[in-house]
Protein backbone atom coordinates (compact mmCIF):
# COMPACT_ATOMS: atom_id res chain seq x y z
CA UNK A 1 -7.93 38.36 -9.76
CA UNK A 2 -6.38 36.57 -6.76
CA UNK A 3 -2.89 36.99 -5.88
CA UNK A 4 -0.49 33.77 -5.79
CA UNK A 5 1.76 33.67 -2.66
CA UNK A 6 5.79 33.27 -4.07
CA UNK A 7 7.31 30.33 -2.28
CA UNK A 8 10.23 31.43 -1.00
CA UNK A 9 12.90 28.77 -0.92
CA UNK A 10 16.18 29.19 0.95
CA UNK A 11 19.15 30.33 -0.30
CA UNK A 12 21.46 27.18 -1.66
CA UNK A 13 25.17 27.42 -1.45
CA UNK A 14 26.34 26.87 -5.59
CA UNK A 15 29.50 25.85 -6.74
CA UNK A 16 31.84 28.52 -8.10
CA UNK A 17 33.84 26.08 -10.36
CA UNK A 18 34.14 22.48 -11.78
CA UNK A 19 36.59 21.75 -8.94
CA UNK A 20 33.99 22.67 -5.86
CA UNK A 21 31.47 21.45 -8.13
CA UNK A 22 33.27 17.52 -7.96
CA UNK A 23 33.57 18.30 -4.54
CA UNK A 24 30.01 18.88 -4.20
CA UNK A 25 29.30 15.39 -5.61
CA UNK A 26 31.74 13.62 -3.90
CA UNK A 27 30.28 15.08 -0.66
CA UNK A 28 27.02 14.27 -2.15
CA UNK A 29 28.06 10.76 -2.81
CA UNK A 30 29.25 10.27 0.99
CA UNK A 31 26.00 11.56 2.08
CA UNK A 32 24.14 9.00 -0.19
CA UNK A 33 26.13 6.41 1.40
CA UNK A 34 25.46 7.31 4.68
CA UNK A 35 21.92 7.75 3.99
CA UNK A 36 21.46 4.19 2.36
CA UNK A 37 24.17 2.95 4.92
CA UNK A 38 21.43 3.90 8.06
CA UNK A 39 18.28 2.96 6.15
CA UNK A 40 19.94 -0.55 5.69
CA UNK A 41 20.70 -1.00 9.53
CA UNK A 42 16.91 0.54 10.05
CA UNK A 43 15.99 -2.09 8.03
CA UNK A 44 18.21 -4.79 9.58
CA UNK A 45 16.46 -3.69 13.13
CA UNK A 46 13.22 -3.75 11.79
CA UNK A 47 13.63 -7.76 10.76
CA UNK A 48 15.05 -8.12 14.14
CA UNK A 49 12.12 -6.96 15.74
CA UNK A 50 9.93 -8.50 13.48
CA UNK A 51 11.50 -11.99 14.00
CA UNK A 52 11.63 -11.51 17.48
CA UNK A 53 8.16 -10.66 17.53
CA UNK A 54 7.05 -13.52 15.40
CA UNK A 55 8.60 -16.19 18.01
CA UNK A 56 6.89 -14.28 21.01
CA UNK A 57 3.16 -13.96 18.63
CA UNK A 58 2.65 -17.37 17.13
CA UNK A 59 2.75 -19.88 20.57
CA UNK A 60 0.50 -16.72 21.66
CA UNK A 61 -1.95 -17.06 18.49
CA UNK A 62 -1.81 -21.13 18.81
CA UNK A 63 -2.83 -20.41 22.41
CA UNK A 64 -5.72 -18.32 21.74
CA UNK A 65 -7.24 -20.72 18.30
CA UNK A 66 -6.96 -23.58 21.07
CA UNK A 67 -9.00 -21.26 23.19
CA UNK A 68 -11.73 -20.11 20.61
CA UNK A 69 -11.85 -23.49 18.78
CA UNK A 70 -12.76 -25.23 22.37
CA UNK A 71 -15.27 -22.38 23.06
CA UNK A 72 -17.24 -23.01 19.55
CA UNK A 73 -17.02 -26.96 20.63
CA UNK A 74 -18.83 -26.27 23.55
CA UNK A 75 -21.33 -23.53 22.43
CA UNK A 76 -22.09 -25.66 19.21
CA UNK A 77 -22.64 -29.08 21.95
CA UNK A 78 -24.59 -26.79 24.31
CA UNK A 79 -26.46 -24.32 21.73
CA UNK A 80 -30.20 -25.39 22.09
CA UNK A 81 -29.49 -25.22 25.59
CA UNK A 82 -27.47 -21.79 25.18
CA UNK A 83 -29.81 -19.73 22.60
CA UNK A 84 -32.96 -20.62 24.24
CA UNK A 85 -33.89 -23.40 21.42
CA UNK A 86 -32.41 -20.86 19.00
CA UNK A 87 -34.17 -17.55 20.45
CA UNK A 88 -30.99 -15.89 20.59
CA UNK A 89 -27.51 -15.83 18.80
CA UNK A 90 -25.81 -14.06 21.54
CA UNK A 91 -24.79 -16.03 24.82
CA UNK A 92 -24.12 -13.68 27.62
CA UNK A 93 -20.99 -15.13 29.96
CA UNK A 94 -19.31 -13.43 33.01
CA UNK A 95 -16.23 -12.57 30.70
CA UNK A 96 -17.94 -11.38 27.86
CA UNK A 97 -20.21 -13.35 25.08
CA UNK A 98 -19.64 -16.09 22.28
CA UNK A 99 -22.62 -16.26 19.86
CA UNK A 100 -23.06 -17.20 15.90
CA UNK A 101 -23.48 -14.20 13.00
CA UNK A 102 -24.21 -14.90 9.96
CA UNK A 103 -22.37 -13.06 7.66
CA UNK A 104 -23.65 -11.18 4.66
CA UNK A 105 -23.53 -12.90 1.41
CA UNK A 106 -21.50 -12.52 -1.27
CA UNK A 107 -20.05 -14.22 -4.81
CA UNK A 108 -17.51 -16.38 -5.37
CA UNK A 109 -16.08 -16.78 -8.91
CA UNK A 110 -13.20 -19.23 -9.66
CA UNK A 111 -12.68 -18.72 -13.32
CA UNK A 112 -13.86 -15.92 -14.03
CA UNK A 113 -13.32 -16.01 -18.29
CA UNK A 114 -14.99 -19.65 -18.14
CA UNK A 115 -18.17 -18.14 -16.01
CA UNK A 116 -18.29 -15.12 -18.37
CA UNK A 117 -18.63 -17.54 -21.29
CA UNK A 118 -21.26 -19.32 -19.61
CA UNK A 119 -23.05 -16.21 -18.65
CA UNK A 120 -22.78 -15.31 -22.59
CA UNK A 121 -24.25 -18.67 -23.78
CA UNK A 122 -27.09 -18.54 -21.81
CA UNK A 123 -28.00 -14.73 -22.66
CA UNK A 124 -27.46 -13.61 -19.06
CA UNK A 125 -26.31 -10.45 -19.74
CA UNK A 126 -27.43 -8.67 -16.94
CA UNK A 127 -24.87 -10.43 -15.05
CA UNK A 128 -21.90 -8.29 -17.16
CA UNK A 129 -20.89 -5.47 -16.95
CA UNK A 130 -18.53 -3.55 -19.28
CA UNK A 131 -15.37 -1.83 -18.14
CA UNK A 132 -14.87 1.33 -19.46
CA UNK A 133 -11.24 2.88 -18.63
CA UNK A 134 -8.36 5.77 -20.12
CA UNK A 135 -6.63 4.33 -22.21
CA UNK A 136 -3.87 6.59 -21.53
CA UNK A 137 -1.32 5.04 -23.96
CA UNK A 138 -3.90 5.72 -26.59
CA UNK A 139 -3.34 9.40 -25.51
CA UNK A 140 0.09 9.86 -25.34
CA UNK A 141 0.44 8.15 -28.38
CA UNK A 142 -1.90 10.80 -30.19
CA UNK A 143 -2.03 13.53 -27.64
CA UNK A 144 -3.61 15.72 -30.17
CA UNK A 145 -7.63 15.53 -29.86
CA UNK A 146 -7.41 14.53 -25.90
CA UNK A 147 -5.10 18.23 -25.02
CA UNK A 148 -8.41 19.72 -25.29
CA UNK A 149 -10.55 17.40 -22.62
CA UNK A 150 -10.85 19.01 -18.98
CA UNK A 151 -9.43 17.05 -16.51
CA UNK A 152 -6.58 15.15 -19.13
CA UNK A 153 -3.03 16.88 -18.89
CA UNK A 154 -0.03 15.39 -20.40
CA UNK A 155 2.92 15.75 -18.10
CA UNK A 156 6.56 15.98 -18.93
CA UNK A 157 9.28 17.71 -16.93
CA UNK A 158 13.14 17.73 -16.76
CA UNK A 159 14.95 16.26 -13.60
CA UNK A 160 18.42 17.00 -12.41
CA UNK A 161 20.07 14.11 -11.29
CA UNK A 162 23.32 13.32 -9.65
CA UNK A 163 25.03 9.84 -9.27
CA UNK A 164 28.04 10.10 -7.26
CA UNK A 165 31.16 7.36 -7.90
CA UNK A 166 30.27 4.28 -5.68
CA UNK A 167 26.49 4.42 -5.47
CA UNK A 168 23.34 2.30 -6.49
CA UNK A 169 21.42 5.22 -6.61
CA UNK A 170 21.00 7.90 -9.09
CA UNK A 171 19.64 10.98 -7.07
CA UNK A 172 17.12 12.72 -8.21
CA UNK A 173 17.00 16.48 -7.30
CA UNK A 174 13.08 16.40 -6.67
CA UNK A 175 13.61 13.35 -4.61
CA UNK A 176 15.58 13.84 -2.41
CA UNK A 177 13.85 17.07 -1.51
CA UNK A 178 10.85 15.42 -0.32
CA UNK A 179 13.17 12.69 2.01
CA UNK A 180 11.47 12.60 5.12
CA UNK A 181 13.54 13.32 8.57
CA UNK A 182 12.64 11.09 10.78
CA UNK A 183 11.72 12.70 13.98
């Protein structure tokens, strides 16, 4: 039998009595704050960046469709000449190539409910395919033949959950041990 490692979790300083304990949560509450306080002015500099960004990208995007749309103007003008009366797809230049690729094909379905119907009505079945999924409401409505499956466990556990005075958020103990620090 193999032998399962204990996690070993640090030591946590505990309340001795309901007055450190509403201490704890008002402390816990100011953390919150602070914590949603930075993440908003992360956020803030984020759409700062992003905006400033934007206005520096799209004259720089315009510039460069200008660029490529006049390159495919002159390749599609000059491409006898170009591909070698269509020996070649690739046209070799001293800063690189333009050329044409055909891409692979594929389906396009608008309506999807009207072109299954049609599909139906003229016995083209091998078109459809069924979609068989969990119907996992099914099971946790009557858990009681699907306990038994491999691979199907129902799932329930208990949080612990603080919401200090003033906050948004309800903490949730398993939560807010997995924040991230950012580096």
């Amino acid at each position: 039998m193999a032998k399962t490692k204990a996690l070993k979790r640090p030591a946590v300083v505990a309340p001795q009595d309901k007055r450190e304990a509403d201490l704890f949560l008002h402390e816990a509450g100011e953390t919150a704050r602070e914590l949603e306080k930075l993440g908003l002015e992360l956020d803030q500099r984020v759409a700062d960046l992003r905006r400033r960004a934007g206005e520096q990208i799209a004259p720089l995007q315009e510039e460069l469709r200008e660029k490529v749309d006049g390159l495919s103007a002159w390749a599609s003008t000059n491409r006898a000449e170009l591909t070698d009366g269509g020996q070649t797809k690739t046209v070799k230049l001293p800063s690189g190539e333009v050329g044409w690729r055909t891409t692979p094909r594929k389906v396009v379905i608008r309506d999807e409910e009207e072109v299954i119907a049609r599909l139906k009505k003229l016995g083209l079945d091998r078109y459809l395919r069924p979609k068989v999924e969990v119907n996992k409401q099914a099971i946790l409505d009557d858990p009681s033949d699907a306990q038994g499956v491999k691979g199907i466990k129902i799932d329930q556990h208990e949080d612990f959950f603080v919401k200090p005075e003033e906050s948004a958020k309800e903490l949730i103990a398993s939560e807010v041990r997995k924040l991230k620090v950012p580096a």
